[in-house]
N, C-alpha and C. Protein backbone atom coordinates (compact mmCIF):
# COMPACT_ATOMS: atom_id res chain seq x y z
N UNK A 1 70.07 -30.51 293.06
CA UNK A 1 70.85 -29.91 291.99
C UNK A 1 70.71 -28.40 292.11
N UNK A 2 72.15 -27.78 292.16
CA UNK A 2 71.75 -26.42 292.27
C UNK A 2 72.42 -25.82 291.13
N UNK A 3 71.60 -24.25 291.00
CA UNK A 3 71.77 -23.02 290.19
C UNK A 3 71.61 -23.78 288.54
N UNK A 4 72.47 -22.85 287.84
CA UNK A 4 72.98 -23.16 286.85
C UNK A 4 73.37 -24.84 286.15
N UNK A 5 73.95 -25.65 287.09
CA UNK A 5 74.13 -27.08 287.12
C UNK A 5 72.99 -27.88 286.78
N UNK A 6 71.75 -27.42 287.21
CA UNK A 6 70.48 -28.38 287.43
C UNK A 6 70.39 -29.43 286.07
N UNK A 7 70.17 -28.36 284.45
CA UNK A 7 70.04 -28.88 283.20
C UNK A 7 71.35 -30.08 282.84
N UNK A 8 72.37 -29.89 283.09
CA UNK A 8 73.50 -30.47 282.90
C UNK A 8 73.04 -31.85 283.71
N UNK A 9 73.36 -31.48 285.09
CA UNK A 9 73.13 -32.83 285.99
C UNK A 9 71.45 -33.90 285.57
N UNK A 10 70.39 -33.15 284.92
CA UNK A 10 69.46 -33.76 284.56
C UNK A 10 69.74 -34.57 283.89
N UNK A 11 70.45 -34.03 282.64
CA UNK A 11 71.04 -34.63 281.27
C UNK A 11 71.62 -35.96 281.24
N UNK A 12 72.73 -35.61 282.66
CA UNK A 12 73.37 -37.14 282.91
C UNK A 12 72.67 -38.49 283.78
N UNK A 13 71.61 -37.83 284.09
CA UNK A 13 70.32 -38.24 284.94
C UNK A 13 70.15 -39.42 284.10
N UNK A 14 69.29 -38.69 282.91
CA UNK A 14 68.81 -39.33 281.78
C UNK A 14 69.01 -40.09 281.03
N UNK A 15 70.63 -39.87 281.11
CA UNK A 15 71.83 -40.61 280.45
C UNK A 15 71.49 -41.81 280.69
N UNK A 16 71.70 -42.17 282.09
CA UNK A 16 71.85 -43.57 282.28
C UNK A 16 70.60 -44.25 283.02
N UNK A 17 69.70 -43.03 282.63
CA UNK A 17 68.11 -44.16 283.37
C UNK A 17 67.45 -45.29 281.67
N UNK A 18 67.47 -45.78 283.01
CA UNK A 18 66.60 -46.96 281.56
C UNK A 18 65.37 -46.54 280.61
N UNK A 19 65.32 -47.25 279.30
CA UNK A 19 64.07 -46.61 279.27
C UNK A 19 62.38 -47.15 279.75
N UNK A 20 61.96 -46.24 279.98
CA UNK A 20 60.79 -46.36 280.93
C UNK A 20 61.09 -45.79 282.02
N UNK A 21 62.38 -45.96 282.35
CA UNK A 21 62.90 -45.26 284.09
C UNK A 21 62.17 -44.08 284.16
N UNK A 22 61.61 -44.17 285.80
CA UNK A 22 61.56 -42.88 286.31
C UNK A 22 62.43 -41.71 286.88
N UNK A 23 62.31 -40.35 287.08
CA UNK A 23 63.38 -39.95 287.29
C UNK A 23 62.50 -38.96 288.59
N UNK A 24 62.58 -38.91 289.63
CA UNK A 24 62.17 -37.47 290.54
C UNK A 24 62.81 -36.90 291.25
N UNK A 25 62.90 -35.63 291.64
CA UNK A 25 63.23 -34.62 292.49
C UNK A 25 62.42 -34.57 293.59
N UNK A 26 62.74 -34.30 294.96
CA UNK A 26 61.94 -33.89 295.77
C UNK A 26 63.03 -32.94 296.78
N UNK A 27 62.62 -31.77 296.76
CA UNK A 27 63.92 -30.95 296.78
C UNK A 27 63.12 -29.40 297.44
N UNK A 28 63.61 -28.43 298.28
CA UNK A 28 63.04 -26.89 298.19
C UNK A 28 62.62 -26.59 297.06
N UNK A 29 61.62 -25.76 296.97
CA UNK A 29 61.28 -24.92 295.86
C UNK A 29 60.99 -23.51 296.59
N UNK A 30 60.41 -23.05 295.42
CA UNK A 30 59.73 -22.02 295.37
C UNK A 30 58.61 -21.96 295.24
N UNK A 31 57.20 -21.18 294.78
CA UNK A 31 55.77 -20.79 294.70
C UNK A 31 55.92 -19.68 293.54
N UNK A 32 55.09 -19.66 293.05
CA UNK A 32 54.81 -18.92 291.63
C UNK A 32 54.64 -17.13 292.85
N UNK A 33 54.23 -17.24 293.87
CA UNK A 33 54.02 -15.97 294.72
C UNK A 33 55.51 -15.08 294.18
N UNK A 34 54.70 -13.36 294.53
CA UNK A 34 56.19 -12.75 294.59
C UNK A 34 57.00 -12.72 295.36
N UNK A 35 58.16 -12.33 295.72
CA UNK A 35 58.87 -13.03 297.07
C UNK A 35 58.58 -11.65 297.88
N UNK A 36 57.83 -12.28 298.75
CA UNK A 36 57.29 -11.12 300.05
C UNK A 36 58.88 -10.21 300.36
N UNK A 37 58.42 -8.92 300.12
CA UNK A 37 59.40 -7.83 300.31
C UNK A 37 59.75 -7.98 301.97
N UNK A 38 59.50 -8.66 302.72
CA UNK A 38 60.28 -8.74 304.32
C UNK A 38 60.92 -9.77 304.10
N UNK A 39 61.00 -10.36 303.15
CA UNK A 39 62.31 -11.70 303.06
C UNK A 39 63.54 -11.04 302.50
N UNK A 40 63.29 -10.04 301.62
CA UNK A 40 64.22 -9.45 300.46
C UNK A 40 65.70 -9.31 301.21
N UNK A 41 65.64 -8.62 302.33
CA UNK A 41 66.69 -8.30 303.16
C UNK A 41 67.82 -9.31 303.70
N UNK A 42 67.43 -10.51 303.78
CA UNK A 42 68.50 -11.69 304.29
C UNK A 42 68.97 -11.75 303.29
N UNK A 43 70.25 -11.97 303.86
CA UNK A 43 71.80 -12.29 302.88
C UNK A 43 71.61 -13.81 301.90
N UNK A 44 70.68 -14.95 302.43
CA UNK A 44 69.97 -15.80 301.71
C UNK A 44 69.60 -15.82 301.18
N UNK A 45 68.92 -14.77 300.58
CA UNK A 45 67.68 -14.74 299.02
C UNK A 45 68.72 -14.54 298.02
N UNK A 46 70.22 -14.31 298.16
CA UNK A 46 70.81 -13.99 296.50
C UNK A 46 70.76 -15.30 296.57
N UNK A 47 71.29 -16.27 297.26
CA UNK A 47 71.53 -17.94 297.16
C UNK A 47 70.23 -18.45 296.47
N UNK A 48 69.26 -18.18 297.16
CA UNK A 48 67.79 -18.74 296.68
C UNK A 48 67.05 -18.54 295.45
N UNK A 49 67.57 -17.50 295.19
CA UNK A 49 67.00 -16.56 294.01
C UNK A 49 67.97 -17.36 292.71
N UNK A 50 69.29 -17.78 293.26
CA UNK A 50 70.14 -18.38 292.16
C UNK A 50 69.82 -20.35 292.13
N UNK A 51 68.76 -20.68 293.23
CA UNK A 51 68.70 -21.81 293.02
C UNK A 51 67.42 -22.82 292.99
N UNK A 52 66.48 -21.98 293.82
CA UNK A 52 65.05 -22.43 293.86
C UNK A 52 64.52 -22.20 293.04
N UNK A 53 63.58 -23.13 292.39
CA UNK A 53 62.73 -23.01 291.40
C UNK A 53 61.50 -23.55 291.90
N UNK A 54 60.76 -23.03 290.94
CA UNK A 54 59.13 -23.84 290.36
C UNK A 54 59.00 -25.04 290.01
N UNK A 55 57.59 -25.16 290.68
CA UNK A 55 57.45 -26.97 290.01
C UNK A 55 57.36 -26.54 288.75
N UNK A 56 56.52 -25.25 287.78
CA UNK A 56 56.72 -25.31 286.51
C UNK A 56 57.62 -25.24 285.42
N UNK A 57 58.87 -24.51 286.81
CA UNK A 57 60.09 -24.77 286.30
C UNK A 57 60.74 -25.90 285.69
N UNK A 58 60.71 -26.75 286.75
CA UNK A 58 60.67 -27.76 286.79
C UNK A 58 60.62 -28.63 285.55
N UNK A 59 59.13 -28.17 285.65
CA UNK A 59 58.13 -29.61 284.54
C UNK A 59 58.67 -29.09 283.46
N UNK A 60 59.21 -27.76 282.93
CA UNK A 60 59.44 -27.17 281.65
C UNK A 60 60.66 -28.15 281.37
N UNK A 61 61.74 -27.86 282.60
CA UNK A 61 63.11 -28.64 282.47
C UNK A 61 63.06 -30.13 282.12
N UNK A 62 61.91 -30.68 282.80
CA UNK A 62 61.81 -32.22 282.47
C UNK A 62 61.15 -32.54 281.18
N UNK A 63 60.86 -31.56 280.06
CA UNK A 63 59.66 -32.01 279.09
C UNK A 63 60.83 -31.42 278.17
N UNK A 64 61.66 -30.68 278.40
CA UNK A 64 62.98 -29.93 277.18
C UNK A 64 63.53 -31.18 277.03
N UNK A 65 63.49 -31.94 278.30
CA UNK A 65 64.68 -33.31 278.19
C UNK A 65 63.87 -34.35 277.87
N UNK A 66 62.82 -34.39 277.42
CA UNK A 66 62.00 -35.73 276.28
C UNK A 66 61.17 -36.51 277.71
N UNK A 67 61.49 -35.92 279.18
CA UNK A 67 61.00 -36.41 280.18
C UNK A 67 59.44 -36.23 280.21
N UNK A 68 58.64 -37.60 280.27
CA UNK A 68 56.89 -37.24 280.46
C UNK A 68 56.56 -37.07 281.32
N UNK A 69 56.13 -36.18 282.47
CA UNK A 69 55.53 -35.69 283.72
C UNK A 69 54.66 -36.49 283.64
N UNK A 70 55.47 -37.71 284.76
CA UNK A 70 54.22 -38.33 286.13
C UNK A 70 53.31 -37.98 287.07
N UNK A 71 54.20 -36.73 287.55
CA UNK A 71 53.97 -35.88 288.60
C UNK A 71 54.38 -35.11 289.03
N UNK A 72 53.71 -33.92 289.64
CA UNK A 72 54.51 -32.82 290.07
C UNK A 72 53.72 -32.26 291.22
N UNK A 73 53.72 -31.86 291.92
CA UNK A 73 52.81 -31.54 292.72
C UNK A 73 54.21 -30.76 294.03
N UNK A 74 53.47 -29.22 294.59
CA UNK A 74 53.80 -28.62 296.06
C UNK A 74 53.88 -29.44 297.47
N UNK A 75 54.13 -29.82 297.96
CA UNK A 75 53.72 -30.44 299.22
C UNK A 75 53.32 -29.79 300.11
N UNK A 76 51.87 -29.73 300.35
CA UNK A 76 50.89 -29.13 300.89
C UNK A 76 51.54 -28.80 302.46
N UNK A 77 52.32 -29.98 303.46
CA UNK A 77 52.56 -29.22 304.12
C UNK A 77 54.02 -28.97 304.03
N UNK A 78 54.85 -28.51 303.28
CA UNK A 78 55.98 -27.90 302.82
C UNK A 78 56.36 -26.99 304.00
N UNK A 79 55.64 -25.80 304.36
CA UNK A 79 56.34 -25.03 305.77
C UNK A 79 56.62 -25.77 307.00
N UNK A 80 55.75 -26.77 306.93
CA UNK A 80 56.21 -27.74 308.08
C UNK A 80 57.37 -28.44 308.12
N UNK A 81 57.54 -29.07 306.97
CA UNK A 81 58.56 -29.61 306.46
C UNK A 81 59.97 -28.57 306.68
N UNK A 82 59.60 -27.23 306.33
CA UNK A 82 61.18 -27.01 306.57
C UNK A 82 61.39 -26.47 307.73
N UNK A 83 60.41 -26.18 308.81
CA UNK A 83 60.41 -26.38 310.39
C UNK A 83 60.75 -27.55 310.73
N UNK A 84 60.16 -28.18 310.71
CA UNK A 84 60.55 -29.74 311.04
C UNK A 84 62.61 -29.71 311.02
N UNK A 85 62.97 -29.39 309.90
CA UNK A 85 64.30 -29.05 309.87
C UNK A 85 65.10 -28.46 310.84
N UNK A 86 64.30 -28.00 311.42
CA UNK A 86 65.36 -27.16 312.33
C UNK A 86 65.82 -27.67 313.58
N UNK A 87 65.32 -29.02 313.69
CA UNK A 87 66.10 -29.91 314.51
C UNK A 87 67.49 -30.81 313.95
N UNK A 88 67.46 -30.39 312.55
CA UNK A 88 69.22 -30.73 312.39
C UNK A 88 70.22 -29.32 311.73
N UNK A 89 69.31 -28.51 311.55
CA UNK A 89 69.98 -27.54 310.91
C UNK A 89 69.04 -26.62 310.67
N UNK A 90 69.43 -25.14 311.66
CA UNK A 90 68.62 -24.16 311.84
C UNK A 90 69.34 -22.67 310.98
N UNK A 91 70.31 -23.09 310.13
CA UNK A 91 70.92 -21.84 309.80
C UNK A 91 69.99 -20.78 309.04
N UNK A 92 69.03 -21.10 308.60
CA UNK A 92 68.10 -20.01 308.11
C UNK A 92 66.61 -19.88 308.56
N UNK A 93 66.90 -20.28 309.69
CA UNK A 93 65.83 -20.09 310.41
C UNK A 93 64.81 -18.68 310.87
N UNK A 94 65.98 -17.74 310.78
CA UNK A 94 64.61 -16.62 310.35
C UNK A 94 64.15 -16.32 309.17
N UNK A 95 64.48 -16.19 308.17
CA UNK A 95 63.83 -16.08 306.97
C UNK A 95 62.77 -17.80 306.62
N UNK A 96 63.13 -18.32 306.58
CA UNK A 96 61.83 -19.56 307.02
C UNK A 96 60.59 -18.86 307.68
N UNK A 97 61.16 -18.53 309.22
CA UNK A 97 59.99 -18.27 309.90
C UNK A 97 59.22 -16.86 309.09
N UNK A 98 60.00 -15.82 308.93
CA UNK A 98 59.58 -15.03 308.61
C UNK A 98 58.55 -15.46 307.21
N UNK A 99 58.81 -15.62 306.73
CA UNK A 99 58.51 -16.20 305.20
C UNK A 99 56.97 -16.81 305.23
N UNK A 100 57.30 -17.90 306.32
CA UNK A 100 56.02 -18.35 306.98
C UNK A 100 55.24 -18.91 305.63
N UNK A 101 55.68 -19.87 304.66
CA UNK A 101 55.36 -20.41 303.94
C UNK A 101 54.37 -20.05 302.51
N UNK A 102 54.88 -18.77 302.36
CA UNK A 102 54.27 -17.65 301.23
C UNK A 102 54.56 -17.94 299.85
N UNK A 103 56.47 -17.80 299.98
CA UNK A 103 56.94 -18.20 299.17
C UNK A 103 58.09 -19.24 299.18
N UNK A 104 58.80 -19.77 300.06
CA UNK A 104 59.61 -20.69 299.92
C UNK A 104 58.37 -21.96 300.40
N UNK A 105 58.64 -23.21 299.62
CA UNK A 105 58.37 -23.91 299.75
C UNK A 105 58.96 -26.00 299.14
N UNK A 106 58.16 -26.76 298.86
CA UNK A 106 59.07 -27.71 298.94
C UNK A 106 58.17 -28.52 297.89
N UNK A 107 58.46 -29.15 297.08
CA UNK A 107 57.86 -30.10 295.86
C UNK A 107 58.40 -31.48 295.56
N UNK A 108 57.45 -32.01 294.54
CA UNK A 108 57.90 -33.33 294.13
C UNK A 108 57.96 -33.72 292.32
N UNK A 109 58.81 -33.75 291.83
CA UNK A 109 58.30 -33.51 290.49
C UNK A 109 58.52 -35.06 290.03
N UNK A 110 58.12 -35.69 289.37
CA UNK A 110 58.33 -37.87 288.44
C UNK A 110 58.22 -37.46 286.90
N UNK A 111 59.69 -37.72 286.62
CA UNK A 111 59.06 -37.77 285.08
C UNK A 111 59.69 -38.98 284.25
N UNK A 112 59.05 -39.91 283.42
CA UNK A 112 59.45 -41.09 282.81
C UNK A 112 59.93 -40.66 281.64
N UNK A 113 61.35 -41.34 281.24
CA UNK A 113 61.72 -41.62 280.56
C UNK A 113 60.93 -42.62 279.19
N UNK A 114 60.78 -42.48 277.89
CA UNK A 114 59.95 -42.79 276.67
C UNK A 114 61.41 -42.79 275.41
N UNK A 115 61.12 -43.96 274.85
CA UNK A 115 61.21 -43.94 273.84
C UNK A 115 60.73 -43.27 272.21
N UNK A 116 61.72 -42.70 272.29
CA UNK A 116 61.23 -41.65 270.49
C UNK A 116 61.88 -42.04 269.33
């Protein structure tokens, strides 16, 4: 789910999960880090900056929507993960490398649906 859309598309998420349903993301993120000033320069960071978030982001978005955090957690090896990528799709492959896993990174967030 990107930018602006994310809250909306959650909403309809929610809509139709059962209750008890779980709901997760496992998607790019970001890192609470500042975004290292040698990334600043690629034409990619306005995109990123308008769409990556925090797992606390995240967990905030899933707990506004009555969602109970199962889980959330970084994926430890996350830079690998988006190397690993670049055997189907290398278009941002220098800012990745450059970046070198500071601040872009990759998460998992579970949050159950409850009755209120």
């Amino acid at each position: 789910m990107i930018g602006e859309e994310r809250p909306q598309a959650l909403k309809e998420i929610i809509r139709i999960t059962r209750s008890n349903g779980r709901i997760g993301f496992a998607e790019p993120m970001c890192t609470t880090n500042p975004i290292p000033l040698d990334i600043t320069h690629f034409d990619i960071m306005k995109s990123y900056k308008e769409w990556l978030r925090t797992i606390n982001w995240n967990c905030d978005l899933f707990r506004q929507n009555g969602l109970e955090i199962i889980e959330a957690y970084y994926f430890e090896n996350a830079y690998k993960l988006w190397v690993d990528n670049f055997k189907y799709y290398d278009g941002e492959k220098d800012i990745i490398l450059q970046d070198n896993g500071r601040w872009l990174s990759s998460g998992l967030i579970v949050g159950q649906k409850t009755d209120k």
